[in-house]
C-alpha atoms as a PDB file:
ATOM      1  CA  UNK A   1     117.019 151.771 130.071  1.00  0.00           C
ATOM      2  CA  UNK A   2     120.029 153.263 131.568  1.00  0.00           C
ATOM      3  CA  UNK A   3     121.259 154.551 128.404  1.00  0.00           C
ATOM      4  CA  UNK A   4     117.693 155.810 127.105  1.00  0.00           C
ATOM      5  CA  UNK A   5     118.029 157.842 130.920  1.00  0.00           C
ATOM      6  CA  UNK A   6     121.369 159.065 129.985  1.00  0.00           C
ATOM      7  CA  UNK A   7     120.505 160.724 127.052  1.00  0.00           C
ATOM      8  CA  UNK A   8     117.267 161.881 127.449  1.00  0.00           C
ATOM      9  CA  UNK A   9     115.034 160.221 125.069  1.00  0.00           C
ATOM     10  CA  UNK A  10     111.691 158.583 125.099  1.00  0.00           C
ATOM     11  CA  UNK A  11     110.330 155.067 125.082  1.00  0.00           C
ATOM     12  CA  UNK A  12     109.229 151.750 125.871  1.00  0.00           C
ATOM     13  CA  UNK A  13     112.086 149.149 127.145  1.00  0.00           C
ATOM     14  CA  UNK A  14     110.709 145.866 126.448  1.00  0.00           C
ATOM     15  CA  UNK A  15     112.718 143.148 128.388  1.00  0.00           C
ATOM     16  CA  UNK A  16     113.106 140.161 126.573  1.00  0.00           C
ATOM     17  CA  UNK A  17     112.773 136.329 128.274  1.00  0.00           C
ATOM     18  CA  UNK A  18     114.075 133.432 125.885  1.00  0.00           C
ATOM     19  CA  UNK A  19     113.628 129.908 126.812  1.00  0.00           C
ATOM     20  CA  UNK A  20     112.585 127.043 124.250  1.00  0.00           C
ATOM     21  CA  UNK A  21     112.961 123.967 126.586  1.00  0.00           C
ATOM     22  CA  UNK A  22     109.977 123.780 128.729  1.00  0.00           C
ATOM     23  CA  UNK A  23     111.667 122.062 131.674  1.00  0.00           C
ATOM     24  CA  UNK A  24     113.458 125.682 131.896  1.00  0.00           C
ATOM     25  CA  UNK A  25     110.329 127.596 132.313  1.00  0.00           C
ATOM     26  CA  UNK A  26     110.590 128.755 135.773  1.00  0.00           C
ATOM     27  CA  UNK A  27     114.301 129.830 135.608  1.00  0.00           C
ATOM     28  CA  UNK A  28     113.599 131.950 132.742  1.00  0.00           C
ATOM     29  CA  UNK A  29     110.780 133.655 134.703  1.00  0.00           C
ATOM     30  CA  UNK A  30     112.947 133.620 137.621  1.00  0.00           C
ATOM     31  CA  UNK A  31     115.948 135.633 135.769  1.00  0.00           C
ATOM     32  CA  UNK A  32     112.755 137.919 133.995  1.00  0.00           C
ATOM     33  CA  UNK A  33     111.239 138.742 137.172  1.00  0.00           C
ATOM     34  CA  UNK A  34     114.533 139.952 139.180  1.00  0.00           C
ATOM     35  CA  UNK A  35     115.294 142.066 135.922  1.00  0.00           C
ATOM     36  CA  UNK A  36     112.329 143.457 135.955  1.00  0.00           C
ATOM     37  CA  UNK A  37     112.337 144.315 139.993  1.00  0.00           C
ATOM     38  CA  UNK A  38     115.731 145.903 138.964  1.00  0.00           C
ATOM     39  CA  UNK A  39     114.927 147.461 135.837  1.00  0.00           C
ATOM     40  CA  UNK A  40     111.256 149.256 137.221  1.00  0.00           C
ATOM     41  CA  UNK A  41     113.421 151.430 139.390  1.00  0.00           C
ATOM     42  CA  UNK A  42     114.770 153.013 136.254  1.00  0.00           C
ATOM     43  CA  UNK A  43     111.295 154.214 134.788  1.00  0.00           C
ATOM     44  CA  UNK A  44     110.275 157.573 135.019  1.00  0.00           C
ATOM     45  CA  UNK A  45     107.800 159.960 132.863  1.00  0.00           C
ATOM     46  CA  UNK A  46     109.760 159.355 129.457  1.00  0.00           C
ATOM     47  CA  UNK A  47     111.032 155.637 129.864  1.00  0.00           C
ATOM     48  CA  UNK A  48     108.688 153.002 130.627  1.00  0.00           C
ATOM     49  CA  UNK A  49     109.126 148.770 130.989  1.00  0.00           C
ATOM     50  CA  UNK A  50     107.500 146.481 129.272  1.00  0.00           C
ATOM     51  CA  UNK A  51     108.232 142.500 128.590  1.00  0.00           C
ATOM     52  CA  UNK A  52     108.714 140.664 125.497  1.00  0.00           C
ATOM     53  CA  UNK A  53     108.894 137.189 124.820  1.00  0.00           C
ATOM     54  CA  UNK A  54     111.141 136.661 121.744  1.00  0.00           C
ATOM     55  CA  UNK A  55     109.962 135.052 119.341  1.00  0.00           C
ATOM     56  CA  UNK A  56     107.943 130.903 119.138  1.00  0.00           C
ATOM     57  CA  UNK A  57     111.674 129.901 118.014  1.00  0.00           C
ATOM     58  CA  UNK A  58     113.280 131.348 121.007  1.00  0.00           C
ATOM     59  CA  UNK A  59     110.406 130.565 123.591  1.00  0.00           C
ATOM     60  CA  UNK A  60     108.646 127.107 124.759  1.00  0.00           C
ATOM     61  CA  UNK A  61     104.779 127.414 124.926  1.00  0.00           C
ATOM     62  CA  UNK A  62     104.316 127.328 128.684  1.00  0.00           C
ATOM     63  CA  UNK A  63     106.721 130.065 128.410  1.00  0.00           C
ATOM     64  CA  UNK A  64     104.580 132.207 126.529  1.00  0.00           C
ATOM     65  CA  UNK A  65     101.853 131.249 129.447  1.00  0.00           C
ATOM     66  CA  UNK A  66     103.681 132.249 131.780  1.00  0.00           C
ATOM     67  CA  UNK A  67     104.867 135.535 130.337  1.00  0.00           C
ATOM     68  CA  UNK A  68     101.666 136.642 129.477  1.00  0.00           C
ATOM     69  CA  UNK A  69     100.425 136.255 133.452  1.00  0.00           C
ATOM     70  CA  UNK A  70     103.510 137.820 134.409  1.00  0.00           C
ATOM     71  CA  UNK A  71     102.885 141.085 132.079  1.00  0.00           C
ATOM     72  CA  UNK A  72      99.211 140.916 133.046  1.00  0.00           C
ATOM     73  CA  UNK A  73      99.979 140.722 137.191  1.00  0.00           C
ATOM     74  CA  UNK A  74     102.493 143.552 136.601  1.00  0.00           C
ATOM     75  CA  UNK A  75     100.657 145.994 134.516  1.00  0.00           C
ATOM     76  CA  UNK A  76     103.443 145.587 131.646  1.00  0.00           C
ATOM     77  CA  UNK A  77     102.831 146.155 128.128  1.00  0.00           C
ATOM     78  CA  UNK A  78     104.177 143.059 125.782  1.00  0.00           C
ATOM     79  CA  UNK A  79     105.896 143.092 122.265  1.00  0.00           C
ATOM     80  CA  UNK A  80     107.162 139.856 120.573  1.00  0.00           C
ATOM     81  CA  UNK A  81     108.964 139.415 117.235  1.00  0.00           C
ATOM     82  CA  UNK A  82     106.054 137.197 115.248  1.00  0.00           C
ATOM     83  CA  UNK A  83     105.227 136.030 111.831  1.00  0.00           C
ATOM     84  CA  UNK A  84     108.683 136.895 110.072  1.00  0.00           C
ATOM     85  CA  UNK A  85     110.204 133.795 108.507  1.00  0.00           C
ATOM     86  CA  UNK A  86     109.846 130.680 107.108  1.00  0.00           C
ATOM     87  CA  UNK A  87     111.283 128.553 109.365  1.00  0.00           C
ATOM     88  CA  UNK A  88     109.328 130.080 112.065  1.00  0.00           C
ATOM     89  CA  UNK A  89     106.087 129.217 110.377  1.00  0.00           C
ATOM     90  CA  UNK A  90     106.675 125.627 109.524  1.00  0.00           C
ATOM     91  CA  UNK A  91     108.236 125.344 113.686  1.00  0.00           C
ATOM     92  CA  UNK A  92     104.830 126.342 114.349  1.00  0.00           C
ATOM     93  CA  UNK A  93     102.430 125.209 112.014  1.00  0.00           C
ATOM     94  CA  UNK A  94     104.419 121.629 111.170  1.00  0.00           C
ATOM     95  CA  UNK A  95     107.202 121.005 113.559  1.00  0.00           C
ATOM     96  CA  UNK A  96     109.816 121.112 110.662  1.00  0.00           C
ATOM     97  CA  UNK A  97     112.274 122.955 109.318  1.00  0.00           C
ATOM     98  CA  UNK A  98     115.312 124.791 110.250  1.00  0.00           C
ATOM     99  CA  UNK A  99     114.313 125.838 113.665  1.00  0.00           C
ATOM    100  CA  UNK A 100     112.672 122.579 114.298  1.00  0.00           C
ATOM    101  CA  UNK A 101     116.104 120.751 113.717  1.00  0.00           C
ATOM    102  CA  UNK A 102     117.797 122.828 116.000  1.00  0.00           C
ATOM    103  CA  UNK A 103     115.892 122.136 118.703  1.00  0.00           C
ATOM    104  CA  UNK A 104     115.670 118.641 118.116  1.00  0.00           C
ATOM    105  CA  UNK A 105     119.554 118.459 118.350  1.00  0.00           C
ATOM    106  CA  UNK A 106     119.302 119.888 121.589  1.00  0.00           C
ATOM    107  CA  UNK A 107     116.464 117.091 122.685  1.00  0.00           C
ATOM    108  CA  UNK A 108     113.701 119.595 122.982  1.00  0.00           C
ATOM    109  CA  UNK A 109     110.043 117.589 121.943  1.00  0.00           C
ATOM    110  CA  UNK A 110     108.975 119.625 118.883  1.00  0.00           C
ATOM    111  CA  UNK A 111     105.366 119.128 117.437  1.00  0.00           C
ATOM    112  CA  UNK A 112     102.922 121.095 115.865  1.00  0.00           C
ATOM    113  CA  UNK A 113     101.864 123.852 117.708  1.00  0.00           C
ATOM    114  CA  UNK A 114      99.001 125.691 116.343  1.00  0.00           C
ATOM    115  CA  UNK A 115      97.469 127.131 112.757  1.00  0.00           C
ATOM    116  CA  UNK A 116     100.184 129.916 112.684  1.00  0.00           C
ATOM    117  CA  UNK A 117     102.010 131.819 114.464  1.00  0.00           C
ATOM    118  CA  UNK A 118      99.592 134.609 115.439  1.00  0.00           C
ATOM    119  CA  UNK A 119      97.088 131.628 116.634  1.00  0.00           C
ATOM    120  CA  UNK A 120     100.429 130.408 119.097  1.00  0.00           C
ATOM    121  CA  UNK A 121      99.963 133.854 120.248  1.00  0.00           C
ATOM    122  CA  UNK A 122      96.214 133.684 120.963  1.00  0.00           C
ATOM    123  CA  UNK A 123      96.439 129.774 122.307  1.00  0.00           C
ATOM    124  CA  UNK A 124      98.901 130.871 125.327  1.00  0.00           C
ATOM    125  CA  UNK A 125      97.035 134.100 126.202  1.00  0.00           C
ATOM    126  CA  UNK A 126      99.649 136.578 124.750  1.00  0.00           C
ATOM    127  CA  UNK A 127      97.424 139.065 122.723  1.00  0.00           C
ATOM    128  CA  UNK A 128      94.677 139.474 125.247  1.00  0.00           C
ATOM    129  CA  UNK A 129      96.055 143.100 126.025  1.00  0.00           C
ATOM    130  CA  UNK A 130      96.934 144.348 122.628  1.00  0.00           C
ATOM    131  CA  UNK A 131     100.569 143.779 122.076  1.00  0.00           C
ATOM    132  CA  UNK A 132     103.004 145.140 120.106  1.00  0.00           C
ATOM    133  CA  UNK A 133     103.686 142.275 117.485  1.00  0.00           C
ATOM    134  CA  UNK A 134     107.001 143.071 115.266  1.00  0.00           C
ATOM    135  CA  UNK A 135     107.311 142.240 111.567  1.00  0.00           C
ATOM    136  CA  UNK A 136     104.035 140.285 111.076  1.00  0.00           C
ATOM    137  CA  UNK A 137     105.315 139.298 107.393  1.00  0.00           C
ATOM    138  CA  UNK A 138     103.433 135.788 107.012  1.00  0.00           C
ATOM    139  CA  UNK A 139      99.400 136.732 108.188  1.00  0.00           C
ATOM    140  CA  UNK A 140      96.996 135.437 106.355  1.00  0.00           C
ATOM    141  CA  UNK A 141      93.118 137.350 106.415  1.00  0.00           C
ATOM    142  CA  UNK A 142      92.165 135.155 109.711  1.00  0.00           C
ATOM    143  CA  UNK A 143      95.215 136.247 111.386  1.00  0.00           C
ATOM    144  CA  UNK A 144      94.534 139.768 110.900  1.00  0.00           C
ATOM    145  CA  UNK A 145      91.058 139.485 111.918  1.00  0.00           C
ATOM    146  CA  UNK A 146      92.536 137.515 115.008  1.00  0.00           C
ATOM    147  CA  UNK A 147      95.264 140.967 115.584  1.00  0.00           C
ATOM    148  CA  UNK A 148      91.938 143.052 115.101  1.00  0.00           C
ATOM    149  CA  UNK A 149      89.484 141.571 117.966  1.00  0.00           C
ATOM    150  CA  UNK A 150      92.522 142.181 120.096  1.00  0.00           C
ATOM    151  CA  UNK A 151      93.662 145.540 118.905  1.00  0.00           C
ATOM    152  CA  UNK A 152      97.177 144.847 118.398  1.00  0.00           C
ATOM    153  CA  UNK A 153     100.349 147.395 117.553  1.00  0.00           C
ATOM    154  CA  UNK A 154     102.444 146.104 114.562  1.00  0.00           C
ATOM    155  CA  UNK A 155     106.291 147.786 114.376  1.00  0.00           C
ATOM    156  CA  UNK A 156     106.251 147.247 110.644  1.00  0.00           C
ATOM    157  CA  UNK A 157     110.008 146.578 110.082  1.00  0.00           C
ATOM    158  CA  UNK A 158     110.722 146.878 105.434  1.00  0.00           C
ATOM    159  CA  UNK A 159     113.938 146.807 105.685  1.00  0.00           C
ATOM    160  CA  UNK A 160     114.737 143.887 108.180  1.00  0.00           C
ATOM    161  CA  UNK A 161     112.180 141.972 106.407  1.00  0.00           C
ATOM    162  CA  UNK A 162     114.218 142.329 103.122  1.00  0.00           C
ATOM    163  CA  UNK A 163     117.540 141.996 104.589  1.00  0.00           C
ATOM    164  CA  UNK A 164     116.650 139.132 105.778  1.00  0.00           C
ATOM    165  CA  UNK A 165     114.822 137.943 102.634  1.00  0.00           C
ATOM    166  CA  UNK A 166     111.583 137.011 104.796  1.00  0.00           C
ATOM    167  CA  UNK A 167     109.546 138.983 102.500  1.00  0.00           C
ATOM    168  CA  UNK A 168     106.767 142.081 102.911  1.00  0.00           C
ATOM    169  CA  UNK A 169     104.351 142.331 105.451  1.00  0.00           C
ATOM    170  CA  UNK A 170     100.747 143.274 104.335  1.00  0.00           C
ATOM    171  CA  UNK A 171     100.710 146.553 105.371  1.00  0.00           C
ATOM    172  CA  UNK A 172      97.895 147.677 103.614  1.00  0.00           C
ATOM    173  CA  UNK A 173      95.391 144.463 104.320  1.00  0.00           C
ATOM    174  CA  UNK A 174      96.817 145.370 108.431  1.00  0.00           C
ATOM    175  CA  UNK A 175      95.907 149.135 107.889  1.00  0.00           C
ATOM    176  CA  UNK A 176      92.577 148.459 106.111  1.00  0.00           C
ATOM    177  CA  UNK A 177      91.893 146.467 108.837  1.00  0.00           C
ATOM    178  CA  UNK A 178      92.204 149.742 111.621  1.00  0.00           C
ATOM    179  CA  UNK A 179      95.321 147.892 113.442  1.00  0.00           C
ATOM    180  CA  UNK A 180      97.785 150.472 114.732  1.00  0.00           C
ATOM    181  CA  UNK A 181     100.887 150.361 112.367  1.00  0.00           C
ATOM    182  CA  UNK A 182     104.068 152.145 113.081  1.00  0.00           C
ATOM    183  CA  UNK A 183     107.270 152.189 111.590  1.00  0.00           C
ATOM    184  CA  UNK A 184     109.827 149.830 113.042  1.00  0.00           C
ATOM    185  CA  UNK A 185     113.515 149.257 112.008  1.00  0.00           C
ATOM    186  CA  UNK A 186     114.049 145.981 114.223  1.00  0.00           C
ATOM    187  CA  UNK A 187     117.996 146.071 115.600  1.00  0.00           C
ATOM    188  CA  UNK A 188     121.538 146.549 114.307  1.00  0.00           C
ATOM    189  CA  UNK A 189     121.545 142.985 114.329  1.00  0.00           C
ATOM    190  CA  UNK A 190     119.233 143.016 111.061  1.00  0.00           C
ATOM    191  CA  UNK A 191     119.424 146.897 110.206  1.00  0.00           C
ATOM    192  CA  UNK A 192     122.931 148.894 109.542  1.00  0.00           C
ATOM    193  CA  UNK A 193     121.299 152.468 109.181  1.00  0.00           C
ATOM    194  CA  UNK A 194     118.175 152.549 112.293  1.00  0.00           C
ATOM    195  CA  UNK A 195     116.811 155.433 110.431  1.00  0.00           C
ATOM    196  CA  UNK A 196     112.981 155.691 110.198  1.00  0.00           C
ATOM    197  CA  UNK A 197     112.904 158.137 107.634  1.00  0.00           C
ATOM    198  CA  UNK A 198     114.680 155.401 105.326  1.00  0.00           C
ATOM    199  CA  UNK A 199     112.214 152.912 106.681  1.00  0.00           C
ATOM    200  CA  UNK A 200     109.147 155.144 105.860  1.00  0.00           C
ATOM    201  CA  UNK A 201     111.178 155.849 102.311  1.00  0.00           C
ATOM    202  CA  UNK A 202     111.463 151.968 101.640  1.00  0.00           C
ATOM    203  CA  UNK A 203     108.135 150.792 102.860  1.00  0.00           C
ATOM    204  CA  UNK A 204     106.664 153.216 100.042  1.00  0.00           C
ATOM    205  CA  UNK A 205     108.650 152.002  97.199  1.00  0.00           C
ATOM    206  CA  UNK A 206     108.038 148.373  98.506  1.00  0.00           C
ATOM    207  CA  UNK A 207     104.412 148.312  98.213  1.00  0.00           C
ATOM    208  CA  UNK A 208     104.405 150.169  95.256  1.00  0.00           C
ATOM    209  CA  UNK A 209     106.281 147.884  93.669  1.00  0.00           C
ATOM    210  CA  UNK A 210     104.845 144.838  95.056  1.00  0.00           C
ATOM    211  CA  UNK A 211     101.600 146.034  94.082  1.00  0.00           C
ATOM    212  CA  UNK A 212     102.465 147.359  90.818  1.00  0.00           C
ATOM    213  CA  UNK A 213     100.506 150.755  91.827  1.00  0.00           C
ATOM    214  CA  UNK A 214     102.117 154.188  92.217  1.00  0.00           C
ATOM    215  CA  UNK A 215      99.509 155.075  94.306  1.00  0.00           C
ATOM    216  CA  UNK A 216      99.051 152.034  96.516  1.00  0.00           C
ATOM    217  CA  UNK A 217     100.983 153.814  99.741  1.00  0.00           C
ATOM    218  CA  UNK A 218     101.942 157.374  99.532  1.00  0.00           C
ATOM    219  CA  UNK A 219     104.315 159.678 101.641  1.00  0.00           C
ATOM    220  CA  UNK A 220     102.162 161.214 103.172  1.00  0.00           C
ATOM    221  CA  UNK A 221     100.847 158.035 104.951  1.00  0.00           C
ATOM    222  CA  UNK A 222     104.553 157.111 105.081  1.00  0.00           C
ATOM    223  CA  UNK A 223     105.006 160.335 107.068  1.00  0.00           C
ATOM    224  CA  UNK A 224     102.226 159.551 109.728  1.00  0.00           C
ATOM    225  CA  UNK A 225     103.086 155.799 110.687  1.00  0.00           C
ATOM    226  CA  UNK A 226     106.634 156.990 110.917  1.00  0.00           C
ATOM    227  CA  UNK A 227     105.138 159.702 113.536  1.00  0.00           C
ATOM    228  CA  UNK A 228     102.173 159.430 115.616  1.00  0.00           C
ATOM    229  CA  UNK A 229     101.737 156.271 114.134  1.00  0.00           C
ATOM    230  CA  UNK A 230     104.136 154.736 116.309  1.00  0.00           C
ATOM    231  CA  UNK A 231     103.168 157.109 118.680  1.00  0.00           C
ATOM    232  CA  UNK A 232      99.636 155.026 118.988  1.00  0.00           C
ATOM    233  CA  UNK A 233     101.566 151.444 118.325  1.00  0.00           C
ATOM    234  CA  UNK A 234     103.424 152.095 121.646  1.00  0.00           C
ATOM    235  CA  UNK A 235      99.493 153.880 123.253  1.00  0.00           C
ATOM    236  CA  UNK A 236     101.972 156.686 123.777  1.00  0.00           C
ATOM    237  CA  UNK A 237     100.006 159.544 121.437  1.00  0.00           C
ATOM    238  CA  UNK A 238      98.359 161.365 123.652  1.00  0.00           C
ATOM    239  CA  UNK A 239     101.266 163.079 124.630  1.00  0.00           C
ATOM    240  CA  UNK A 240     103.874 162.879 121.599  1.00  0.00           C
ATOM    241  CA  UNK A 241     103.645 161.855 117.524  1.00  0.00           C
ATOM    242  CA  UNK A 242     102.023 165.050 116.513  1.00  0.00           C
ATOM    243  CA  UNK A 243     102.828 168.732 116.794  1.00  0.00           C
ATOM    244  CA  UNK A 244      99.940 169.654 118.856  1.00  0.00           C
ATOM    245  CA  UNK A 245      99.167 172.080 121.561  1.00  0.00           C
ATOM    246  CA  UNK A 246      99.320 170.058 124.529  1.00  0.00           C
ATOM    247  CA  UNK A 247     101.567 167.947 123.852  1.00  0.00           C
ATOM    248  CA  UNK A 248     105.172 167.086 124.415  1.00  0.00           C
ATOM    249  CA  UNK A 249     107.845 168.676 122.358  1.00  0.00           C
ATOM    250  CA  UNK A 250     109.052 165.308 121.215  1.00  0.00           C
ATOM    251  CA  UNK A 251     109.982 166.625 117.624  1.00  0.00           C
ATOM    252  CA  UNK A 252     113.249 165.974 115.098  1.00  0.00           C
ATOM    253  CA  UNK A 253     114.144 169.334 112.018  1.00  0.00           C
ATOM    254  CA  UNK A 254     115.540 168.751 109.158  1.00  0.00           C
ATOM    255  CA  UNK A 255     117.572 171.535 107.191  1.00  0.00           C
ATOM    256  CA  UNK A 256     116.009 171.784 103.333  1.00  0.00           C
ATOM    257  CA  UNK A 257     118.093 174.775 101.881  1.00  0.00           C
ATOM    258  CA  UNK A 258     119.997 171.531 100.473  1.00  0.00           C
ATOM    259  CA  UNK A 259     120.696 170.278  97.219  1.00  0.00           C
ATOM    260  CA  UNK A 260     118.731 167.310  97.702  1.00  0.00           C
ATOM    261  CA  UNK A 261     115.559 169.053  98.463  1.00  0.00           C
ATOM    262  CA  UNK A 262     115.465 171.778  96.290  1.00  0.00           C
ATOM    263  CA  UNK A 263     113.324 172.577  94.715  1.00  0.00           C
ATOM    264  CA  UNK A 264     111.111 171.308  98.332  1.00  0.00           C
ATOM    265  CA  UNK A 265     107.629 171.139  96.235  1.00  0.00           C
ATOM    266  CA  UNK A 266     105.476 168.818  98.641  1.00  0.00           C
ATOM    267  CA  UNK A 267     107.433 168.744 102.194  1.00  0.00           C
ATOM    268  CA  UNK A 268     105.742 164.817 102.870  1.00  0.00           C
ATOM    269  CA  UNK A 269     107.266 163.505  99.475  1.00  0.00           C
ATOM    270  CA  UNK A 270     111.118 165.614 100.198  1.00  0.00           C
ATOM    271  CA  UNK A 271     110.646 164.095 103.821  1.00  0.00           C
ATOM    272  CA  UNK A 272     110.258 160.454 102.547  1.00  0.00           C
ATOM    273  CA  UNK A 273     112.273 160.813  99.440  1.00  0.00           C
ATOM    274  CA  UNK A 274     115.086 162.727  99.747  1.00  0.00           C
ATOM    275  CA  UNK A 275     115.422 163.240 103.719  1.00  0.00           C
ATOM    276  CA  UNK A 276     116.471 159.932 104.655  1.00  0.00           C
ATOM    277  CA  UNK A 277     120.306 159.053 105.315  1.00  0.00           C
ATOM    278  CA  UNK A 278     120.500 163.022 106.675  1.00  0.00           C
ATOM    279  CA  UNK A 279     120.906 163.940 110.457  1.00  0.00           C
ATOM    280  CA  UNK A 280     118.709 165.697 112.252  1.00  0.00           C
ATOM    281  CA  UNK A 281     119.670 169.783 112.213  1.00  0.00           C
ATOM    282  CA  UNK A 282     117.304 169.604 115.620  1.00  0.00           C
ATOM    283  CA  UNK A 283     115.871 166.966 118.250  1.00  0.00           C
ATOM    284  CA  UNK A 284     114.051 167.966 121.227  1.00  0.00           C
ATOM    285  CA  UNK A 285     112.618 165.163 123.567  1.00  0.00           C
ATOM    286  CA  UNK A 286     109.529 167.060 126.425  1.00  0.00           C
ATOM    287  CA  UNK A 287     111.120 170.832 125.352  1.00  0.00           C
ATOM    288  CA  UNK A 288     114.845 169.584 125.791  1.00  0.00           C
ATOM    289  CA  UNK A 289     117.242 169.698 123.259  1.00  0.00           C
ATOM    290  CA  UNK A 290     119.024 166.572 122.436  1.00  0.00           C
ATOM    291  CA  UNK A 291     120.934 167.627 119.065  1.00  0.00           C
ATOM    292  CA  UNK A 292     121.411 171.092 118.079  1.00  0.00           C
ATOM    293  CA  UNK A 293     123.226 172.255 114.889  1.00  0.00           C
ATOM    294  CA  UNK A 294     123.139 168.286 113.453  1.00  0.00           C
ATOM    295  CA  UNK A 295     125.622 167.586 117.226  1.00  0.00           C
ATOM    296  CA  UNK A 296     124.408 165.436 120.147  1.00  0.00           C
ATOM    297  CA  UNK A 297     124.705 167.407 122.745  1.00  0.00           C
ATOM    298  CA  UNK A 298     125.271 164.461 125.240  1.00  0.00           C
ATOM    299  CA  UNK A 299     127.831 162.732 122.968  1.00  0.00           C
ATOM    300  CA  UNK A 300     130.130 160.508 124.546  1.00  0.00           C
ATOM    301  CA  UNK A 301     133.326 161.116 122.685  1.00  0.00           C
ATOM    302  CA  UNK A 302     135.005 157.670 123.493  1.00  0.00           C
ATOM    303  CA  UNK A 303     131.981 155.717 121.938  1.00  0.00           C
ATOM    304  CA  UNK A 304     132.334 155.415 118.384  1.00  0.00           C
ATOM    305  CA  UNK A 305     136.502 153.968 119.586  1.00  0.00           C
ATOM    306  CA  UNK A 306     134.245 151.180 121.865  1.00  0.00           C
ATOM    307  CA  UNK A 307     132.273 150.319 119.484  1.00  0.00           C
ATOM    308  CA  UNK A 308     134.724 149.585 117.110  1.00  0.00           C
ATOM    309  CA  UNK A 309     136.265 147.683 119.654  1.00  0.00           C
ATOM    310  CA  UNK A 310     133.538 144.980 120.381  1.00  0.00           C
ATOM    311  CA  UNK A 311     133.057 144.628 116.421  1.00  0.00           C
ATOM    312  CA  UNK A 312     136.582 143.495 116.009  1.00  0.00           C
ATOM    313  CA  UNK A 313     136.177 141.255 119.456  1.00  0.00           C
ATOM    314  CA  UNK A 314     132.995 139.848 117.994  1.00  0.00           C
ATOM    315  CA  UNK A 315     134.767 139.517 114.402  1.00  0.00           C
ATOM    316  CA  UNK A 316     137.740 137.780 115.575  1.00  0.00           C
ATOM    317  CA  UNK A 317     135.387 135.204 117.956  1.00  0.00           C
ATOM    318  CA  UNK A 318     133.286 134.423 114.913  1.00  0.00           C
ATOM    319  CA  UNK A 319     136.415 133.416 112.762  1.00  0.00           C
ATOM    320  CA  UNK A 320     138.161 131.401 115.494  1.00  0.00           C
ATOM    321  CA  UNK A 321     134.634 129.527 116.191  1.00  0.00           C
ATOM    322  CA  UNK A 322     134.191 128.972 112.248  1.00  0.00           C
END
């Protein structure tokens, strides 16, 4: 949140709480409620708090009780990574697998929890306010109806999904159904580029492929769940994720006198196909201009040189702990 304040931009800050071991319950909730008594002084009209408990790998079920009260007392919007592997599935719906061992080895009970993941989510009272739910790769048709009676957000996230070989969400069975899709990118831990033009550009050629049809997801629908489609998945489109009069002048310019996009023919389809991997020429966040002439006009020049000084801290801890 303090960096989001820094440079101007708009958003949601979802604070995670992690905690598989029951017995820890209340000093997770401790350490989530004095972040969030620290972290609510830092909102203001563009950057808002919300909570998010990971993910059923990362948090016990009482947790996920007790998180969901906690985000209901406070007002607090929730978002919770959900549905994206394998091994999270059979945690849930078997008590085996990867996940499952690892907590074993660290003599937490593990049993079957519910019919999926999504159903977890229902069980401990975590979807009663709409949530954001990220990835949402394994649902099956009673899970989306489930995600529908509650009118949940999904961040669909293509290229973390593949990265991580989890697979493809159902994007078009979750938009069929009238659930609020945006386009997500997850973190850098799962995603080198964070660049939702690429995601929008990727989750067309995915579900073309995947469904054999050219026509099965265009870029035109790409276009709007990488705009006020997220706009609505965060309930923040009534005042950004369209150009409208009214609204915010949350809004990102491309140049197209380039090679790539010339001819420009239909602006949606040079947007999704050939934009991506470009920098903005323009950003403006409320009427304030962010990047001008493809610069940041807030950059902080010593960044990139402390950046690449925690990757080689983190790259020489991960050899010596091989």
């Amino acid at each position: 949140m303090q960096a989001m304040n820094e440079l101007g931009v708009r958003g949601v800050m979802y604070q995670e709480v992690f905690g598989p071991d029951p017995s820890q319950v209340q000093v997770a909730m401790n350490d989530l409620e004095n972040r969030i008594n620290d972290l609510v002084k830092l909102q203001n009209k563009l950057v808002t708090l919300g909570v998010s408990p990971h993910a059923p790998y990362t948090v016990s079920d009482s947790l996920y009780d007790s998180a969901s009260r906690f985000a209901d007392q406070r007002g607090l919007p929730m978002a919770m990574h959900i549905a994206e592997s394998q091994a999270e599935h059979d945690l849930v719906t078997a008590g085996s697998g990867d996940f499952a061992d690892r907590w074993r080895r660290r003599d937490i009970a593990v049993a079957r929890r519910a019919r999926s993941p999504i159903a977890l989510l229902e069980d401990h009272g975590a979807l009663e306010r709409g949530p954001l739910l990220i990835h949402c790769v394994r649902v099956d048709n009673e899970d989306i109806a489930v995600m529908s009676r509650h009118r949940c957000a999904v961040a669909h996230c293509p290229a973390s999904n593949a990265k991580f070989g989890h697979g493809i969400a159902p994007l078009l069975p979750l938009l069929a159904a009238g659930l609020r899709v945006g386009i997500g990118s997850d973190s850098v831990a799962s995603n080198n580029r964070m660049d939702v033009l690429d995601e929008a550009r990727l989750a067309v050629l995915i579900h073309r492929a995947a469904t054999r049809q050219h026509d099965a997801f265009g870029a035109h629908q790409a276009l709007e769940l990488a705009t006020i489609g997220g706009a609505r998945a965060l309930g923040i489109d009534g005042r950004v994720g369209s150009l409208e009069a009214g609204k915010d002048a949350d809004l990102a310019a491309f140049r197209i006198d380039i090679a790539r996009t010339t001819p420009i023919g239909d602006p949606y389809s040079s947007a999704i196909f050939a934009l991506p991997g470009r920098s903005a020429e323009l950003t403006t966040v409320s009427g304030r201009i962010l990047v001008e002439k493809g610069r940041a006009l807030a950059g902080d020049t010593a960044l990139a040189a402390r950046v690449q000084a925690t990757g080689a801290a983190l790259t020489s801890w991960a050899g010596s702990s091989a």
